[in-house]
N, C-alpha and C. Protein backbone atom coordinates (compact mmCIF):
# COMPACT_ATOMS: atom_id res chain seq x y z
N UNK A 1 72.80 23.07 37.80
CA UNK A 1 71.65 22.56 37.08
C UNK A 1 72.03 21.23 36.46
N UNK A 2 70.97 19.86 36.56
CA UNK A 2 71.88 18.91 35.67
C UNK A 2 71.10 18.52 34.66
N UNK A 3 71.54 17.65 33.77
CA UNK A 3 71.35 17.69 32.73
C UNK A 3 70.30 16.11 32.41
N UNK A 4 68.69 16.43 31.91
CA UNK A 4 67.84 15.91 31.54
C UNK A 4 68.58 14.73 30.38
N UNK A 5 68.63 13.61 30.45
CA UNK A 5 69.11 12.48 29.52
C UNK A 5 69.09 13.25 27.94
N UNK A 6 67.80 13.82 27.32
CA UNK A 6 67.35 14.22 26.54
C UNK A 6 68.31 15.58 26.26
N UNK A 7 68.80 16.13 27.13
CA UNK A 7 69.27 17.61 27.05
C UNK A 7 71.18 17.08 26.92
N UNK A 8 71.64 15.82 27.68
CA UNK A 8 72.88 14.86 27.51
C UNK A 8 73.10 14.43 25.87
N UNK A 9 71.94 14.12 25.57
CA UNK A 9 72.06 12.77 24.23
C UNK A 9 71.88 14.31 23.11
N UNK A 10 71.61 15.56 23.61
CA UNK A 10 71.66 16.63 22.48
C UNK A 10 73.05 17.36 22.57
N UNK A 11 73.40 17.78 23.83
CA UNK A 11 74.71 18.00 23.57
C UNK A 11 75.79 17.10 22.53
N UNK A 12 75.66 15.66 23.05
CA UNK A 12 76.70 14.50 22.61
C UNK A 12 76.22 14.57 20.73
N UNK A 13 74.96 14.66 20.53
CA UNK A 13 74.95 15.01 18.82
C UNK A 13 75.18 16.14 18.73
N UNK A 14 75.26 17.33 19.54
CA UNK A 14 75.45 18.89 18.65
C UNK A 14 77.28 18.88 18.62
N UNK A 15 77.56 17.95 19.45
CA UNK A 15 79.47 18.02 19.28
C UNK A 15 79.57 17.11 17.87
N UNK A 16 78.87 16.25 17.39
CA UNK A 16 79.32 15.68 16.28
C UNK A 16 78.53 16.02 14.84
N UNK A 17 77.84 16.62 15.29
CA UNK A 17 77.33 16.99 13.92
C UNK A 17 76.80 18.46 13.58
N UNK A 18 77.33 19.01 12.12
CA UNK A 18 77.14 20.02 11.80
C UNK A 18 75.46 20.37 11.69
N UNK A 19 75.43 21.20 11.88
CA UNK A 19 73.63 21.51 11.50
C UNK A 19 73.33 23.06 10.81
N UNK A 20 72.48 23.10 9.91
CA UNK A 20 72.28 23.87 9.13
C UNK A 20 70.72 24.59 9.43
N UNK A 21 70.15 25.69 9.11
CA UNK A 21 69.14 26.20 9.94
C UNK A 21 67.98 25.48 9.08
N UNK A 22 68.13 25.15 7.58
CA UNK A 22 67.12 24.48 6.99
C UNK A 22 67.07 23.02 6.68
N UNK A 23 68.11 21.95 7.32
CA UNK A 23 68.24 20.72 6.80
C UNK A 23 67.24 20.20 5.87
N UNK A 24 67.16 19.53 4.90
CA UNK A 24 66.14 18.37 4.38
C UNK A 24 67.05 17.28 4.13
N UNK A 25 66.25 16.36 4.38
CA UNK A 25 67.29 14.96 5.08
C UNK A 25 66.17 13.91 4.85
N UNK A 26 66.85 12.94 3.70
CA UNK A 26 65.97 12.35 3.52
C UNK A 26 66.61 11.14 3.50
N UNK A 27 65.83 9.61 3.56
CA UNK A 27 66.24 8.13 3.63
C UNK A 27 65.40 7.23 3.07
N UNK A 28 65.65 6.57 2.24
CA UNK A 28 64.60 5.56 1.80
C UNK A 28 63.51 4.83 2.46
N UNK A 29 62.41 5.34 1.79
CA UNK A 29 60.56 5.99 2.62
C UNK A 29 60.55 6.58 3.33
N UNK A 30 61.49 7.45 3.52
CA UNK A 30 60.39 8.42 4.45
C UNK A 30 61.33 10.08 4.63
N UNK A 31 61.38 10.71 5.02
CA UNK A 31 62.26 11.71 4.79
C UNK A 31 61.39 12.73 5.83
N UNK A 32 62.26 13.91 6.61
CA UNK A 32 62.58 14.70 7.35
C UNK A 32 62.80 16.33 7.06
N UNK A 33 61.48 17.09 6.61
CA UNK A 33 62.16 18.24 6.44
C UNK A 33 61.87 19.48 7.49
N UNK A 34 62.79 20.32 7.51
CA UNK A 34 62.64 21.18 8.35
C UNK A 34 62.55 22.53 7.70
N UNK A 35 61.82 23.30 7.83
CA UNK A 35 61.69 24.71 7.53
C UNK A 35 60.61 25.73 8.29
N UNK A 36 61.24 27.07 7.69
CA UNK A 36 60.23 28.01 8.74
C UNK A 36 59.41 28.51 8.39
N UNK A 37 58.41 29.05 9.11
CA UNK A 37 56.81 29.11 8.91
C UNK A 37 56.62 30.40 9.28
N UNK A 38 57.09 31.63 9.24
CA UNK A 38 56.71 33.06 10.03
C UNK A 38 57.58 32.46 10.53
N UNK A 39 57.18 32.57 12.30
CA UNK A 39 58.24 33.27 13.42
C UNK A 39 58.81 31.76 14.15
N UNK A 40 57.81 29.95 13.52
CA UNK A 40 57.96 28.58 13.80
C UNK A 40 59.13 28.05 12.47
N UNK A 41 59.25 27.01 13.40
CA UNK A 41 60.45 25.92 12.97
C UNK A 41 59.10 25.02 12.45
N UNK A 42 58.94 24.37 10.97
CA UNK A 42 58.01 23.27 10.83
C UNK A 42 59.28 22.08 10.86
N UNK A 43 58.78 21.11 11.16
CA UNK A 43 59.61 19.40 11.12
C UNK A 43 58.35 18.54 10.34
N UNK A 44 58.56 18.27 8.82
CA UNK A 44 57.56 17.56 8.14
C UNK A 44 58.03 16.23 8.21
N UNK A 45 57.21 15.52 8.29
CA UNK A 45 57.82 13.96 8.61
C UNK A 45 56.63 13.60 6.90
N UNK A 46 57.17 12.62 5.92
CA UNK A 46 56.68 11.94 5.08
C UNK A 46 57.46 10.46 4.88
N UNK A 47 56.13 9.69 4.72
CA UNK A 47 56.18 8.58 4.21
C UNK A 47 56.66 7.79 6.08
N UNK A 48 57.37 6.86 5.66
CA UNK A 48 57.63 5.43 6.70
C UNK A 48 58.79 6.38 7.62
N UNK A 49 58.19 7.38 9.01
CA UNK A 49 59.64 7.64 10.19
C UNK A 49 59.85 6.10 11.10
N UNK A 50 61.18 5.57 10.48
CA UNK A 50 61.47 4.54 11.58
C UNK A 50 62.87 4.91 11.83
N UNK A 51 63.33 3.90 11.89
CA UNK A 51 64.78 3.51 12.61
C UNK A 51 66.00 4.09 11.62
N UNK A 52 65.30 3.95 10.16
CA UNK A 52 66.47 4.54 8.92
C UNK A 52 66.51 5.91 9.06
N UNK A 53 65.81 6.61 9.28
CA UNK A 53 65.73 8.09 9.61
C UNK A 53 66.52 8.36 11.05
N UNK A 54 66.97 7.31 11.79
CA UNK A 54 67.77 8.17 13.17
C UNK A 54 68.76 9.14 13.02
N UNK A 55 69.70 9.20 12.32
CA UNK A 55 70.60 10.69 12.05
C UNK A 55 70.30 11.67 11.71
N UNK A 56 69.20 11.02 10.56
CA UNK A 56 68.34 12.25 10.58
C UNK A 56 68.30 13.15 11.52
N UNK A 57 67.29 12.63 12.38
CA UNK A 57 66.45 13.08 13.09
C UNK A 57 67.25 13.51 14.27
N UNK A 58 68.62 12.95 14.53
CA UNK A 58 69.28 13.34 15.36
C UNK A 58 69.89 15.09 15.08
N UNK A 59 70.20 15.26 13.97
CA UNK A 59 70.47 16.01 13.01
C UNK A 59 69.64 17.74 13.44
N UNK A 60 67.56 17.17 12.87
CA UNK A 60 66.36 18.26 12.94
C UNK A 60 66.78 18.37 14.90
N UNK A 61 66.92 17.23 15.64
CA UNK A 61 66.60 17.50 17.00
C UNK A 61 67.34 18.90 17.70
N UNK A 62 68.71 18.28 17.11
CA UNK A 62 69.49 19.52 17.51
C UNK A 62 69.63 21.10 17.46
N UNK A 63 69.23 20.98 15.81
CA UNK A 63 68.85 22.54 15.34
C UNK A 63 67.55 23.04 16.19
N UNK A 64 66.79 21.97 16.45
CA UNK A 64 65.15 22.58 17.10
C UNK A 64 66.06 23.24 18.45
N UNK A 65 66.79 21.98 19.22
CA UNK A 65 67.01 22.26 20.58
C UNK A 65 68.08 24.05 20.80
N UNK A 66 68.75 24.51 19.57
CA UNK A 66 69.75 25.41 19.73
C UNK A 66 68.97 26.84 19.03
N UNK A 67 67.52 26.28 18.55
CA UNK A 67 66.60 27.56 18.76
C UNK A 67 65.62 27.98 19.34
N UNK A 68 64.99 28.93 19.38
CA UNK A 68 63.89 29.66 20.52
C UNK A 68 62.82 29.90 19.71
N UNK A 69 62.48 28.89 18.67
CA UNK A 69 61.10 29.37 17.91
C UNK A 69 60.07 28.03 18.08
N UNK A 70 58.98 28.41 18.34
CA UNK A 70 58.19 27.52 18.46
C UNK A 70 58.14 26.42 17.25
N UNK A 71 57.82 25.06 17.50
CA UNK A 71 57.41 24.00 16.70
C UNK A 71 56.24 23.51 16.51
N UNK A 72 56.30 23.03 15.23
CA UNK A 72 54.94 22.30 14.95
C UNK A 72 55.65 20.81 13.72
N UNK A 73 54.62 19.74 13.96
CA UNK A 73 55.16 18.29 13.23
C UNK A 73 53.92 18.71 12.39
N UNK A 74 54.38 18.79 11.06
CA UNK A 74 53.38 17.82 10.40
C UNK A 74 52.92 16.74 9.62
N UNK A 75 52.65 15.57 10.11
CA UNK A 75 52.35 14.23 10.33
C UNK A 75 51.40 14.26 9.19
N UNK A 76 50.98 14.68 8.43
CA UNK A 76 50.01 14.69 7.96
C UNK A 76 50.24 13.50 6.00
N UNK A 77 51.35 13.36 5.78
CA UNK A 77 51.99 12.27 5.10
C UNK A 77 52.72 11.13 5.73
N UNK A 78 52.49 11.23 6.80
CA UNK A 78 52.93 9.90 7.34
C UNK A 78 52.29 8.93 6.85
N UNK A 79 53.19 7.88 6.62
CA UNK A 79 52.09 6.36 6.23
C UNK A 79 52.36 5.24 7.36
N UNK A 80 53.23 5.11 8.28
CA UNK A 80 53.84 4.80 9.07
C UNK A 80 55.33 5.09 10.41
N UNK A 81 54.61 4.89 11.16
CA UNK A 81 55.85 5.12 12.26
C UNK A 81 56.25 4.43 13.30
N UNK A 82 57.46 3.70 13.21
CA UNK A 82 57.65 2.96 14.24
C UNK A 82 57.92 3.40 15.90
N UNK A 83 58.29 2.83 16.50
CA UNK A 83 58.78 3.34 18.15
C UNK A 83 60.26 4.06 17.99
N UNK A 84 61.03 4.11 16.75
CA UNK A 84 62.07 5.16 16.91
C UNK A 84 61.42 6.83 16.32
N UNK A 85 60.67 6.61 15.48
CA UNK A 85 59.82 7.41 15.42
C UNK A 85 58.82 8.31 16.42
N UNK A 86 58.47 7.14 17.20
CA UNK A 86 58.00 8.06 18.03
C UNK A 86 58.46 8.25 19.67
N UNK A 87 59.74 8.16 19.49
CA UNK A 87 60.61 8.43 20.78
C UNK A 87 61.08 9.73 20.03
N UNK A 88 61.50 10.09 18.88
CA UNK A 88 62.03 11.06 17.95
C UNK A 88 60.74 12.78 18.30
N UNK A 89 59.37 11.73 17.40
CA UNK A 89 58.93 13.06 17.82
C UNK A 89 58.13 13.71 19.81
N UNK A 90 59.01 12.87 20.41
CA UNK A 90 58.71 12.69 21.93
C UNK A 90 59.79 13.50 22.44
N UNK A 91 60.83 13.29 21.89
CA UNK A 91 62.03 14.11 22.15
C UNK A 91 61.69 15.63 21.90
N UNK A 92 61.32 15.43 20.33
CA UNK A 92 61.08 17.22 20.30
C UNK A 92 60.07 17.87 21.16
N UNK A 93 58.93 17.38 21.45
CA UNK A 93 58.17 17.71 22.52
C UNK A 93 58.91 17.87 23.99
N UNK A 94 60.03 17.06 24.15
CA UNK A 94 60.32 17.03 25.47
C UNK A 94 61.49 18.23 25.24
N UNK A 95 62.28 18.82 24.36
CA UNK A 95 62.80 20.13 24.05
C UNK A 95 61.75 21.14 24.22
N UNK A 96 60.55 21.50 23.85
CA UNK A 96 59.97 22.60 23.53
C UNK A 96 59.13 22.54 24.94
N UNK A 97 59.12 21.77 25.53
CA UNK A 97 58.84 21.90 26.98
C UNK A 97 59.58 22.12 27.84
N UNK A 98 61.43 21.66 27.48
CA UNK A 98 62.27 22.77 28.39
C UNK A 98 62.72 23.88 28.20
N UNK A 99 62.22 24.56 27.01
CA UNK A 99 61.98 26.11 26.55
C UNK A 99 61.10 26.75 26.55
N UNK A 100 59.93 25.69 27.44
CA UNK A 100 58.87 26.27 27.56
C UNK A 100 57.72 26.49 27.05
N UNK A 101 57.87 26.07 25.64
CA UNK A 101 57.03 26.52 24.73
C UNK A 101 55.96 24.93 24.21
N UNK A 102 55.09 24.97 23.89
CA UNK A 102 53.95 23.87 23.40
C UNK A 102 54.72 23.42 22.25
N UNK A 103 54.51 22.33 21.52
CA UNK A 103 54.42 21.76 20.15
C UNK A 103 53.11 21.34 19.75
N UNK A 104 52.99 21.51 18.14
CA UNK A 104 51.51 21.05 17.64
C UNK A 104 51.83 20.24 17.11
N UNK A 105 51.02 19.24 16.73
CA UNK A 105 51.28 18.45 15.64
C UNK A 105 49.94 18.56 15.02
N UNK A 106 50.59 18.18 13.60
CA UNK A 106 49.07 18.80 12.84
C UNK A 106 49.13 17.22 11.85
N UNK A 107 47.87 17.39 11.56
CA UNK A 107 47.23 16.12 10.39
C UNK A 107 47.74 14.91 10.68
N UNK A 108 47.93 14.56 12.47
CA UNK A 108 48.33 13.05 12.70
C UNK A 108 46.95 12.52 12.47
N UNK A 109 47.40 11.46 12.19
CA UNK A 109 46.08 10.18 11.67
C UNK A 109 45.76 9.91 12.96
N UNK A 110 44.45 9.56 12.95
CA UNK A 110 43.94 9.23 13.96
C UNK A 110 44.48 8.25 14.93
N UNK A 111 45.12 6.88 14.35
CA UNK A 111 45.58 6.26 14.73
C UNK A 111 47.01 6.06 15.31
N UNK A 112 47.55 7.73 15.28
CA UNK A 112 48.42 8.13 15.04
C UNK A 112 48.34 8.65 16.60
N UNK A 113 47.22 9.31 16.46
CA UNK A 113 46.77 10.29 18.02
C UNK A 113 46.52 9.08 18.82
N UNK A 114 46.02 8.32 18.67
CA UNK A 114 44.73 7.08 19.66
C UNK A 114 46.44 6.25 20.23
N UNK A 115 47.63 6.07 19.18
CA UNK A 115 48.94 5.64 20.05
C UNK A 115 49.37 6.31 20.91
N UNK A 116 49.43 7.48 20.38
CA UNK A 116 50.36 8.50 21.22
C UNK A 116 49.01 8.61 22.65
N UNK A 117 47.75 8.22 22.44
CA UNK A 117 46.81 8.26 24.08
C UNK A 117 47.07 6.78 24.81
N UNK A 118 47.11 5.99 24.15
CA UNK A 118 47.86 4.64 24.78
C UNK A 118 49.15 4.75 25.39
N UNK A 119 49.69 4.94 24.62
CA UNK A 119 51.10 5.21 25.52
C UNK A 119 51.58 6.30 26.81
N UNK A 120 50.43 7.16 26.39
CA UNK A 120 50.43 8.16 27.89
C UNK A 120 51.05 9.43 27.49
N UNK A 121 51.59 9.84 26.05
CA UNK A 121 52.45 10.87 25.78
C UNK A 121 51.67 11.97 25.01
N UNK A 122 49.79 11.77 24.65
CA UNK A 122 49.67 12.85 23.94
C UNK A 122 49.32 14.29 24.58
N UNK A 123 49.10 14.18 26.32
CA UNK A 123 49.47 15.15 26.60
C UNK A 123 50.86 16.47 26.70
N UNK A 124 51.78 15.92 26.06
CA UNK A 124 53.32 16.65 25.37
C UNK A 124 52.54 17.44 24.18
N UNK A 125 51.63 17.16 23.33
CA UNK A 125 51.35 17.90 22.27
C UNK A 125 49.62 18.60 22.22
N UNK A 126 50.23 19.29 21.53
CA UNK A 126 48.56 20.32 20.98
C UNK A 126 48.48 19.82 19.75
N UNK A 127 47.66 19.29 19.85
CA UNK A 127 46.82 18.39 18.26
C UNK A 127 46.14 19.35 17.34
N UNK A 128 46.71 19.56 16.05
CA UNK A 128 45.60 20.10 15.09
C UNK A 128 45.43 19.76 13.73
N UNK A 129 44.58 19.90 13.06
CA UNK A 129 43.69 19.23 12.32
C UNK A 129 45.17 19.46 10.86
């Protein structure tokens, strides 16, 4: 079986970094938390996800990728997100699609959804309010 770039660049962070089942991980504007919801993994994104948040996020990716519970983003404090941002939450979609399972994202801004239909990627997610 070989290995999806995405499924490469998670191994190469799960060898260097410790991960914890609840991280909160935060960076000046904007911060990354992860916690569980019932039987889901939530990944809350607030304030500005760009480029200062990459370890972060390298960090939530891994723990998502080394469990079997469904995900959901909620976007819903976002005030901004750049293109590392949204290769970040593209990644987790592209994990929960090689486990099979959907991702939601909930309370993306409209303008938030109308990028992710420009760019060709909002079919990866189930949108909810």
């Amino acid at each position: 079986m070989s290995s999806t770039p995405i499924t490469a660049e998670i191994a190469a962070v799960r060898s260097t970094t410790e991960t914890s089942s609840d991280p909160i991980l935060n960076a000046d504007g904007g911060s990354i938390t992860l916690s569980n919801e019932g039987q889901a993994r939530v990944v809350t994104l607030v304030g500005d996800i760009d480029v200062k948040l990459r370890d972060q996020a390298s960090t939530v990716l891994v723990s998502i990728a080394t469990s079997r519970s469904p995900v959901a983003i909620d976007m819903s404090r976002v005030t901004s997100i750049d293109e590392t941002g949204i290769a970040f939450v593209l990644q987790l979609a592209t994990v929960e699609q090689e486990q099979g399972m959907p991702i939601v994202l909930r309370g993306a801004a409209d303008d938030v959804v109308s990028t992710f239909q420009d760019l060709g990627i909002s079919d990866h997610f189930v949108v909810a309010p």
